[in-house]
PDB file of N, CA and C in Angstrom:
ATOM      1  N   UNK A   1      16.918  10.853 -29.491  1.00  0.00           N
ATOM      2  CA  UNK A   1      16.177  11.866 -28.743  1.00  0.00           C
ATOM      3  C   UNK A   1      16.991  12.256 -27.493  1.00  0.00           C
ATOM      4  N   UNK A   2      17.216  13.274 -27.373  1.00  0.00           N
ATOM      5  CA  UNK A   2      17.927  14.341 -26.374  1.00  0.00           C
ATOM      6  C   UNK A   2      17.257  14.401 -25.182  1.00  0.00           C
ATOM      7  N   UNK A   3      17.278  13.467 -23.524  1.00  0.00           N
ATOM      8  CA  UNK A   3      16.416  13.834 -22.447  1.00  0.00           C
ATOM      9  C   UNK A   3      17.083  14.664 -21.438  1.00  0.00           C
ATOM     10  N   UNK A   4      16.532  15.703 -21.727  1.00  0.00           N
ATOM     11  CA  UNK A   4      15.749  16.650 -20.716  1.00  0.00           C
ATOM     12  C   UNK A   4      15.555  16.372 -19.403  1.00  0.00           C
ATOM     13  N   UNK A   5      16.419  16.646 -18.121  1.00  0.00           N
ATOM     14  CA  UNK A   5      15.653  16.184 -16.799  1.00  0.00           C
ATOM     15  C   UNK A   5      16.128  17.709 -15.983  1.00  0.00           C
ATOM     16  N   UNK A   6      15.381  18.254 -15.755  1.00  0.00           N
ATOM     17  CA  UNK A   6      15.531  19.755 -14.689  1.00  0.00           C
ATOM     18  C   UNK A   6      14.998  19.529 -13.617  1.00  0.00           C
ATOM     19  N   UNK A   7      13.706  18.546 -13.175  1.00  0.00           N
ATOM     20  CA  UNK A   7      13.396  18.829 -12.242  1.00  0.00           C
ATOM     21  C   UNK A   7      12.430  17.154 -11.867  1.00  0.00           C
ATOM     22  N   UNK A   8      12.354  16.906 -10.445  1.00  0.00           N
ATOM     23  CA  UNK A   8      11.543  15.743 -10.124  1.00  0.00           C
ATOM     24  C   UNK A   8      10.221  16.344  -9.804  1.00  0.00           C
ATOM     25  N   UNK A   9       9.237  15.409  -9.752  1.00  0.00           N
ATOM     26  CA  UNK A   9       8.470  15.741  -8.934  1.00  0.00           C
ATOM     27  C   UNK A   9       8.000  14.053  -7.728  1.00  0.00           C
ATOM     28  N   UNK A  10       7.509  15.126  -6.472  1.00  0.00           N
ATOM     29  CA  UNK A  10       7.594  13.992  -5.598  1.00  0.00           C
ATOM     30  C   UNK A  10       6.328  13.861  -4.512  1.00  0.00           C
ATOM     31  N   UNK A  11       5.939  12.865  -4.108  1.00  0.00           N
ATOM     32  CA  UNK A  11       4.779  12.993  -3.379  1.00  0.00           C
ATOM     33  C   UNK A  11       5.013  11.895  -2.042  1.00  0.00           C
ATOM     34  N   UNK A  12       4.367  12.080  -0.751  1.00  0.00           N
ATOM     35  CA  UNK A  12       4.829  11.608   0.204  1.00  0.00           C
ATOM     36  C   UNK A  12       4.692   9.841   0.258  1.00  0.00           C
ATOM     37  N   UNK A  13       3.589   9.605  -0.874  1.00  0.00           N
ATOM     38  CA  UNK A  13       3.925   8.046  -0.954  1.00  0.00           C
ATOM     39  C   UNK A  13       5.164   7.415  -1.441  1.00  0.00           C
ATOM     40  N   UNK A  14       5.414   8.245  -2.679  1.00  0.00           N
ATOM     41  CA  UNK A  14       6.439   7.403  -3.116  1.00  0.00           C
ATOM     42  C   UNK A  14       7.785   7.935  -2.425  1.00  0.00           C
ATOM     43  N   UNK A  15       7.944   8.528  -1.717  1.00  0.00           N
ATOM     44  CA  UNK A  15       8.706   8.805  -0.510  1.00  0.00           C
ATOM     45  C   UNK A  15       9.326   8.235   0.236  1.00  0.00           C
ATOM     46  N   UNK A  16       7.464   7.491   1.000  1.00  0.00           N
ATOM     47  CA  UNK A  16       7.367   6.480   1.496  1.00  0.00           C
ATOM     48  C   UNK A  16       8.093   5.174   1.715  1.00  0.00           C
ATOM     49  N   UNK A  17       7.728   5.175   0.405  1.00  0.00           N
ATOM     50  CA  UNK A  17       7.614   3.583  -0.382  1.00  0.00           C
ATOM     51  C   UNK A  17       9.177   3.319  -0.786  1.00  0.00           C
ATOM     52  N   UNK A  18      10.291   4.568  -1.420  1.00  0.00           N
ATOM     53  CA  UNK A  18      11.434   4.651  -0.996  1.00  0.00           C
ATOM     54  C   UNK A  18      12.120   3.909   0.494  1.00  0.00           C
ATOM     55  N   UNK A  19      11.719   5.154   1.375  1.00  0.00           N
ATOM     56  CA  UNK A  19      12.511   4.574   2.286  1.00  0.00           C
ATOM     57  C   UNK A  19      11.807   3.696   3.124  1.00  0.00           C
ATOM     58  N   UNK A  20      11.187   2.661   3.021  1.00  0.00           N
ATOM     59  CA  UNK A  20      10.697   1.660   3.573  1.00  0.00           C
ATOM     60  C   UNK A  20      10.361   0.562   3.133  1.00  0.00           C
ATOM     61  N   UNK A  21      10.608   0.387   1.528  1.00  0.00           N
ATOM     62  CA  UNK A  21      10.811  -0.480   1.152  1.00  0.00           C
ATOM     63  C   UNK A  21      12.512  -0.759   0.490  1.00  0.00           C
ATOM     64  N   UNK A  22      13.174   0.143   0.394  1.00  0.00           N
ATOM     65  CA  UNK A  22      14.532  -0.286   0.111  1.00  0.00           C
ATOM     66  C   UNK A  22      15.596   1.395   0.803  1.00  0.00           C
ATOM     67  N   UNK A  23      15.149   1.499   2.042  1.00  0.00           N
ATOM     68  CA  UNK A  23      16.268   2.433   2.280  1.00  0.00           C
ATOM     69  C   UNK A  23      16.945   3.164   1.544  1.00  0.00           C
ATOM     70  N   UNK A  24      16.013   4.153   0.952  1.00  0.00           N
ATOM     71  CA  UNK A  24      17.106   5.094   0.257  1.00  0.00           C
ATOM     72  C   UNK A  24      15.268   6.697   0.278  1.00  0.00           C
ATOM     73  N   UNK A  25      16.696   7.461   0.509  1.00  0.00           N
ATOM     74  CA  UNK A  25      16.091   8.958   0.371  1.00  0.00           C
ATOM     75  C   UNK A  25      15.711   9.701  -0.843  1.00  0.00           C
ATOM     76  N   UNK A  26      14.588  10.146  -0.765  1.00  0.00           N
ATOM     77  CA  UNK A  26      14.737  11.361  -1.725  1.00  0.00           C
ATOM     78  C   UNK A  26      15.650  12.029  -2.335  1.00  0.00           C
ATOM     79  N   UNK A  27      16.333  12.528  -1.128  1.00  0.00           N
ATOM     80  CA  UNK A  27      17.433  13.510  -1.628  1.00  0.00           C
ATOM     81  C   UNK A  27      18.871  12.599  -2.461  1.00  0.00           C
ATOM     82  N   UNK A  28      18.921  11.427  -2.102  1.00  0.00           N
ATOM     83  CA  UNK A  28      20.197  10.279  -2.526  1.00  0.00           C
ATOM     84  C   UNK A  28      19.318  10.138  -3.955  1.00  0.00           C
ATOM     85  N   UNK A  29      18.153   9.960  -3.951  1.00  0.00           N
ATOM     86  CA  UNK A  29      18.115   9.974  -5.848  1.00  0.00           C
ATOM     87  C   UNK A  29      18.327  11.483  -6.555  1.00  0.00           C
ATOM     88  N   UNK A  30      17.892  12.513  -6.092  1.00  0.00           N
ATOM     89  CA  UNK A  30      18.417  13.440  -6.912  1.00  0.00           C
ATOM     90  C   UNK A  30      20.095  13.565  -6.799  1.00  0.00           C
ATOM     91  N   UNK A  31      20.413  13.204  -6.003  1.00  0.00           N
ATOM     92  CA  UNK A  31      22.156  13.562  -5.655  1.00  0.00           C
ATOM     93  C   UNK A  31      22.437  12.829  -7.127  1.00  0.00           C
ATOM     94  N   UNK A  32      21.853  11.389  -7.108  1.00  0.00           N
ATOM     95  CA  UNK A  32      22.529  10.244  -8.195  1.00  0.00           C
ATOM     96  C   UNK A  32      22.628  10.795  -9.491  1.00  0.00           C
ATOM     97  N   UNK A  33      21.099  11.650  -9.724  1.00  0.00           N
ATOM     98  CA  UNK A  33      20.857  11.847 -11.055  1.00  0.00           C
ATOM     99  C   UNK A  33      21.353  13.602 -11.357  1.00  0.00           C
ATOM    100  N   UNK A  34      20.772  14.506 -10.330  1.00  0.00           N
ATOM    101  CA  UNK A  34      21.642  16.177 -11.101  1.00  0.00           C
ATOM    102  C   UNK A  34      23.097  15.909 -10.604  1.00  0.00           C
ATOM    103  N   UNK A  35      23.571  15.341  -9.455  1.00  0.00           N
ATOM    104  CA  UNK A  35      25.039  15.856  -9.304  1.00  0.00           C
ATOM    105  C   UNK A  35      26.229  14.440  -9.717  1.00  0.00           C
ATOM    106  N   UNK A  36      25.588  13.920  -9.868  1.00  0.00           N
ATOM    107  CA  UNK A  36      26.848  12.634 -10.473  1.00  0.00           C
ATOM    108  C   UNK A  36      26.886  12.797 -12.319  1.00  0.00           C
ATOM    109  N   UNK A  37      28.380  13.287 -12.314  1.00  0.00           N
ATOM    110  CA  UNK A  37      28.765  13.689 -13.851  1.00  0.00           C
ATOM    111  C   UNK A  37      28.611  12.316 -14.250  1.00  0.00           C
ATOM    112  N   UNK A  38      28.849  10.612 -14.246  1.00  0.00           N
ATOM    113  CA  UNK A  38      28.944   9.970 -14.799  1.00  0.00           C
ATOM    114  C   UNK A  38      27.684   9.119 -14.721  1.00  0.00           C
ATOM    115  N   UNK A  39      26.570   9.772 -14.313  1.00  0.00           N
ATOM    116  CA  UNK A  39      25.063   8.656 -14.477  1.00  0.00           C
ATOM    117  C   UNK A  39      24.909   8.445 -15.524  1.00  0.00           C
ATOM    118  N   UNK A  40      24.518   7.363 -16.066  1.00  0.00           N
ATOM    119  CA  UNK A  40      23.813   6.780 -17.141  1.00  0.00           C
ATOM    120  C   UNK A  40      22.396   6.938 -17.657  1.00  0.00           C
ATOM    121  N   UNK A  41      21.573   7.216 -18.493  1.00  0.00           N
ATOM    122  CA  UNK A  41      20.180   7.595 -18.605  1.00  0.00           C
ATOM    123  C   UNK A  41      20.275   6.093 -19.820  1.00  0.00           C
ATOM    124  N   UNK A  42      19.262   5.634 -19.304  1.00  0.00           N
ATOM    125  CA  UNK A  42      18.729   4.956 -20.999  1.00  0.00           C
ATOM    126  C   UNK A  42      16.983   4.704 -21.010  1.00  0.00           C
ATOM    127  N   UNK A  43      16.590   4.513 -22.031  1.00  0.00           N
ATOM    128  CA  UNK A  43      14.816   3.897 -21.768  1.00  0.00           C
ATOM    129  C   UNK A  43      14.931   2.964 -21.938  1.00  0.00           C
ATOM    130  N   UNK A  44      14.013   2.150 -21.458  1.00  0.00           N
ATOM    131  CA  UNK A  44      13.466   0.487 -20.865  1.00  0.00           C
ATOM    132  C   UNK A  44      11.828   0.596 -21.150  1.00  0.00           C
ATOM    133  N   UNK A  45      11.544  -0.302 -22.451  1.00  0.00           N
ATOM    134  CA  UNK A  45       9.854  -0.067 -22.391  1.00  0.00           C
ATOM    135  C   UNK A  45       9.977  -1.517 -21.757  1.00  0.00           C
ATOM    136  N   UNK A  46       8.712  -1.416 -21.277  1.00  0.00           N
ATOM    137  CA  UNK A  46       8.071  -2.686 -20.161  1.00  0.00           C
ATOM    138  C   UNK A  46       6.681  -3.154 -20.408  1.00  0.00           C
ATOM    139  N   UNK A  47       6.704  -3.991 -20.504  1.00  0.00           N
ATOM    140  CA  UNK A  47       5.140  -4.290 -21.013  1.00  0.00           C
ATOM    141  C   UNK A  47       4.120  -3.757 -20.027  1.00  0.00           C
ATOM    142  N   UNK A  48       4.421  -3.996 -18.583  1.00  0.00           N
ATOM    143  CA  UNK A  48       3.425  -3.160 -17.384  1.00  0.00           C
ATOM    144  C   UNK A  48       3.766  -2.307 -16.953  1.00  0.00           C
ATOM    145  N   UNK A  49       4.592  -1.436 -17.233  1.00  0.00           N
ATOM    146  CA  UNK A  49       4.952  -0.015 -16.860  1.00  0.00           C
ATOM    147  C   UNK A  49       4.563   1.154 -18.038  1.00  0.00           C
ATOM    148  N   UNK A  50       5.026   0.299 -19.295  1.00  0.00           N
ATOM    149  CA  UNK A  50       5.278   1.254 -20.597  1.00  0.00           C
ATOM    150  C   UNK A  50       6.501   1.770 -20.381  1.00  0.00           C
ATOM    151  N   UNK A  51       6.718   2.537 -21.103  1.00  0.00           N
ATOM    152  CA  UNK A  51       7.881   3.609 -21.502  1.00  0.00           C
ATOM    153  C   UNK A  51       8.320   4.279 -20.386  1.00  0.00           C
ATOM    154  N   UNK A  52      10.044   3.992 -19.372  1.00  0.00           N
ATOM    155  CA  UNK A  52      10.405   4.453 -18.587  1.00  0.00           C
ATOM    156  C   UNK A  52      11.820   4.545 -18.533  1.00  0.00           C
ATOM    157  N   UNK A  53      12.327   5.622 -17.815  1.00  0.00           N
ATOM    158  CA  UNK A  53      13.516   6.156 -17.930  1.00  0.00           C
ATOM    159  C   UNK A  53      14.477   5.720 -16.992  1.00  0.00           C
ATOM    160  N   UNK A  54      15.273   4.625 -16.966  1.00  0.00           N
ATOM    161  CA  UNK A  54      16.435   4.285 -16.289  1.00  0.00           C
ATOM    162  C   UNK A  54      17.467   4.918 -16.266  1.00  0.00           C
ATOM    163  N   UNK A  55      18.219   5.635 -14.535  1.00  0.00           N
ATOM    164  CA  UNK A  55      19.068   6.152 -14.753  1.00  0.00           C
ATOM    165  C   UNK A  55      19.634   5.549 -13.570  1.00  0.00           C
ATOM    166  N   UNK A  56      21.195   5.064 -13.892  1.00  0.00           N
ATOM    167  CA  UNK A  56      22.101   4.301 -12.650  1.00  0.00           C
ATOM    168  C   UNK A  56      23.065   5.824 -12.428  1.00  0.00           C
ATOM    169  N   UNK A  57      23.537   5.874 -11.023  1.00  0.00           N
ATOM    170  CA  UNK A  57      24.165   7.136 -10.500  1.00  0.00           C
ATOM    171  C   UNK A  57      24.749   6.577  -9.403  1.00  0.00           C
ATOM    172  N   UNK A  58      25.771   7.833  -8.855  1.00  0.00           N
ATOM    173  CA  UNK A  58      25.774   7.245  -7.504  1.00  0.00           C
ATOM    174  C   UNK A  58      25.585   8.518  -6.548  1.00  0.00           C
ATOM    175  N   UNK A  59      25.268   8.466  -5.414  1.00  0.00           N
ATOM    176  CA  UNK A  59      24.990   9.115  -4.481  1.00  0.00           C
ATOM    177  C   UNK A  59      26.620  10.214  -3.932  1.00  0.00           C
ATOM    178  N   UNK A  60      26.580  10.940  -3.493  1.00  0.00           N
ATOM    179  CA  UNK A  60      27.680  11.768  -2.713  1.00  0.00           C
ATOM    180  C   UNK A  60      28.451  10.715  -1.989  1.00  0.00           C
ATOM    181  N   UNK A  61      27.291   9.992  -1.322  1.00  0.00           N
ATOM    182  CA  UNK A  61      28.207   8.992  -0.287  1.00  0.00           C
ATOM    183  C   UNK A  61      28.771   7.922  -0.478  1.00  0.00           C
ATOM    184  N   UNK A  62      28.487   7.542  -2.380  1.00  0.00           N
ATOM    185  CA  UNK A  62      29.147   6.543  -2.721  1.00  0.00           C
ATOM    186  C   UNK A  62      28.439   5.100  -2.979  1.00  0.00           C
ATOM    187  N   UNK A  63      26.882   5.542  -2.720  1.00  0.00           N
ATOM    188  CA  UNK A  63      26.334   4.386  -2.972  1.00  0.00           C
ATOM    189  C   UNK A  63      25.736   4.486  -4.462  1.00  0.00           C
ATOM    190  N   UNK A  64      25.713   3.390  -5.342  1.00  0.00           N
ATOM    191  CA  UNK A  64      25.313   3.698  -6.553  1.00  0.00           C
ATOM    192  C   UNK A  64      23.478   2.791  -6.812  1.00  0.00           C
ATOM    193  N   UNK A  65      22.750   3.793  -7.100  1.00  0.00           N
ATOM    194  CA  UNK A  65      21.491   3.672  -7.159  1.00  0.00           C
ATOM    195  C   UNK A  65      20.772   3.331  -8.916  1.00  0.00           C
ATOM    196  N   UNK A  66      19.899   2.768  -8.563  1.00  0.00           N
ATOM    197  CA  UNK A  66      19.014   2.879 -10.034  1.00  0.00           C
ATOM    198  C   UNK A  66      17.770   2.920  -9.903  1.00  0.00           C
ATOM    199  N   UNK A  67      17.299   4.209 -10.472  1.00  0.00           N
ATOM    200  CA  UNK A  67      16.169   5.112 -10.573  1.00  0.00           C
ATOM    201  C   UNK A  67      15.179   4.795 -11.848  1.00  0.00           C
ATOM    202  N   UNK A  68      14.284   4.562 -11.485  1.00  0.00           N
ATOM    203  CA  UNK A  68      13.055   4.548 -12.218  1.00  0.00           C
ATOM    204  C   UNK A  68      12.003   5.974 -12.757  1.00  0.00           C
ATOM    205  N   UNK A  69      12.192   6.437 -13.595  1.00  0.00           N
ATOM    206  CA  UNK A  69      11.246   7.778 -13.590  1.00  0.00           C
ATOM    207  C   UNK A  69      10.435   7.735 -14.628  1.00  0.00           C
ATOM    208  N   UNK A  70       9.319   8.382 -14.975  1.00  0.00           N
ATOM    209  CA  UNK A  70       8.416   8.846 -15.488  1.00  0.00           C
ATOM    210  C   UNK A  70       8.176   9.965 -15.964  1.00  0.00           C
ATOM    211  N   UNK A  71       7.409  10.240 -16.856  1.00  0.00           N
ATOM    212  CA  UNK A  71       7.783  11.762 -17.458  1.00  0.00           C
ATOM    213  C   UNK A  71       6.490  12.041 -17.447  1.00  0.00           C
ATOM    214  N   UNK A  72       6.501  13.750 -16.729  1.00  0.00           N
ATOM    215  CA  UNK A  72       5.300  14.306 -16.698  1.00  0.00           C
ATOM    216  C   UNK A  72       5.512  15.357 -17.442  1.00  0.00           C
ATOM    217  N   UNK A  73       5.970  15.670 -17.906  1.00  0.00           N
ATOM    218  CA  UNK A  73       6.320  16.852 -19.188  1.00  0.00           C
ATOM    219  C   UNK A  73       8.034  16.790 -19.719  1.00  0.00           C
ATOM    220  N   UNK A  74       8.184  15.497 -20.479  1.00  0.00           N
ATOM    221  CA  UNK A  74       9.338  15.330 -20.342  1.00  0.00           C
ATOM    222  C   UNK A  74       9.981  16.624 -21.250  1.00  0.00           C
ATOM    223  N   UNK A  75       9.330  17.130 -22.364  1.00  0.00           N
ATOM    224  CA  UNK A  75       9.891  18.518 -23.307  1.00  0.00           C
ATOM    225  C   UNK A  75      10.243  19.553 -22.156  1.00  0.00           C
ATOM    226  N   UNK A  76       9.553  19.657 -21.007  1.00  0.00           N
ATOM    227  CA  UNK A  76      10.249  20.273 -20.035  1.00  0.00           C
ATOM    228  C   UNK A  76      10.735  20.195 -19.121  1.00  0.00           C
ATOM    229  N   UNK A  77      11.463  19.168 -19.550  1.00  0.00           N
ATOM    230  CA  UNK A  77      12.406  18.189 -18.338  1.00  0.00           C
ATOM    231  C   UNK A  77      11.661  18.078 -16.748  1.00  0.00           C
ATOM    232  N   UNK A  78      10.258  17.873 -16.918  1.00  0.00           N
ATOM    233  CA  UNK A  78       9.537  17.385 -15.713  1.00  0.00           C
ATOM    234  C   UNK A  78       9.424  15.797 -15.601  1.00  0.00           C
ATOM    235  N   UNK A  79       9.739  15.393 -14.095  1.00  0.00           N
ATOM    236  CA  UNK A  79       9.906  13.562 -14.152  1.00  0.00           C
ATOM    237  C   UNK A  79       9.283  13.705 -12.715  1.00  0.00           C
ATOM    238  N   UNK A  80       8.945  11.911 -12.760  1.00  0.00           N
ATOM    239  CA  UNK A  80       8.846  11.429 -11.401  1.00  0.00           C
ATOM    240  C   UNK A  80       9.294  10.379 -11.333  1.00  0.00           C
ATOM    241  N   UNK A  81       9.825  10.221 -10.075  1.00  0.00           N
ATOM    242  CA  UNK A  81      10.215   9.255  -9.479  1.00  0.00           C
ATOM    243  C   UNK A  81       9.115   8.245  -9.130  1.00  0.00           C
ATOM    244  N   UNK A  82       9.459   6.643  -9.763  1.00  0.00           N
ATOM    245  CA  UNK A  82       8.719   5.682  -9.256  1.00  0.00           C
ATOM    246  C   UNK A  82       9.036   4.718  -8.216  1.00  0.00           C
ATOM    247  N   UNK A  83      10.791   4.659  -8.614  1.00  0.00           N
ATOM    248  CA  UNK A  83      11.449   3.563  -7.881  1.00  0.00           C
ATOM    249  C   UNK A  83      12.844   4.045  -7.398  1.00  0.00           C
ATOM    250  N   UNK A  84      13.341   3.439  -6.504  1.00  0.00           N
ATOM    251  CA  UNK A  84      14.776   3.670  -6.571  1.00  0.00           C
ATOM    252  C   UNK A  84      15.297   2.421  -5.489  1.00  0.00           C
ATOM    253  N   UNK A  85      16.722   1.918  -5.995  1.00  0.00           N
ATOM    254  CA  UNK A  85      17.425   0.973  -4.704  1.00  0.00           C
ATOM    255  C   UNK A  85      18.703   0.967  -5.014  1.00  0.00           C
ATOM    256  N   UNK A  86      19.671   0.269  -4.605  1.00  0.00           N
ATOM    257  CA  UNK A  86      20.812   0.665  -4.087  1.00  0.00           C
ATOM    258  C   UNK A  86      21.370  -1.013  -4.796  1.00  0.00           C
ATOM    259  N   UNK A  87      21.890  -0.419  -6.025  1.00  0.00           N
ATOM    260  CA  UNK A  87      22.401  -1.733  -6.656  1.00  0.00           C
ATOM    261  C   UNK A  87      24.190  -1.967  -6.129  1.00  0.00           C
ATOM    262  N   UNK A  88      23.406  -3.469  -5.315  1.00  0.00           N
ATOM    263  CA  UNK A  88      25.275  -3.694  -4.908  1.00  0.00           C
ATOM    264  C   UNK A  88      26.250  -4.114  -5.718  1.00  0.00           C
ATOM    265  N   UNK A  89      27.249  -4.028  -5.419  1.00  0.00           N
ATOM    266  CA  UNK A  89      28.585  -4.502  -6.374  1.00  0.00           C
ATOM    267  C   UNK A  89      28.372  -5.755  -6.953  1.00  0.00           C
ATOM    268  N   UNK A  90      28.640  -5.580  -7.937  1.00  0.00           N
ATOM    269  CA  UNK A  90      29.262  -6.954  -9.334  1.00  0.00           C
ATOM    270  C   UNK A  90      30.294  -7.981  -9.123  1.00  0.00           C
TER     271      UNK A  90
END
């Protein structure tokens, strides 16, 4: 299956909950996922989440993130963001 991502959608909690629970912006997860040619997408089902879309990227500035999203119309590449943090080096 072919995913589709055009657009996030975002609300001021999980915003929030971004940058105050692991320092990272809004705008540093979309950077990771539309403008980094080499992000990774895969799905991860979870027994307490269900069915979710992992994508590792890295930011403009070089930090490389992994994003948690959700699909709210995924046939039209609509997502949300649940999670995001800043996976350090290996």
């Amino acid at each position: 299956m072919r995913i589709r991502l055009d657009s996030l959608l975002w609300d001021d909690a999980t915003i929030d909950k971004l940058w105050r629970k692991h320092r990272v912006e809004w705008w540093e997860v979309e950077e990771a996922i539309f403008d980094d040619e080499e992000a990774r997408f895969r799905w991860h089902e979870d027994r307490r989440h269900g069915r979710r879309l992992l994508v590792r990227g890295r930011t403009s500035g070089g930090r490389r993130l992994l994003v948690v999203l959700h699909p709210v119309e995924a046939e039209a590449g609509v997502w949300r963001c649940r999670t995001a943090w800043e996976e350090k080096s290996r």
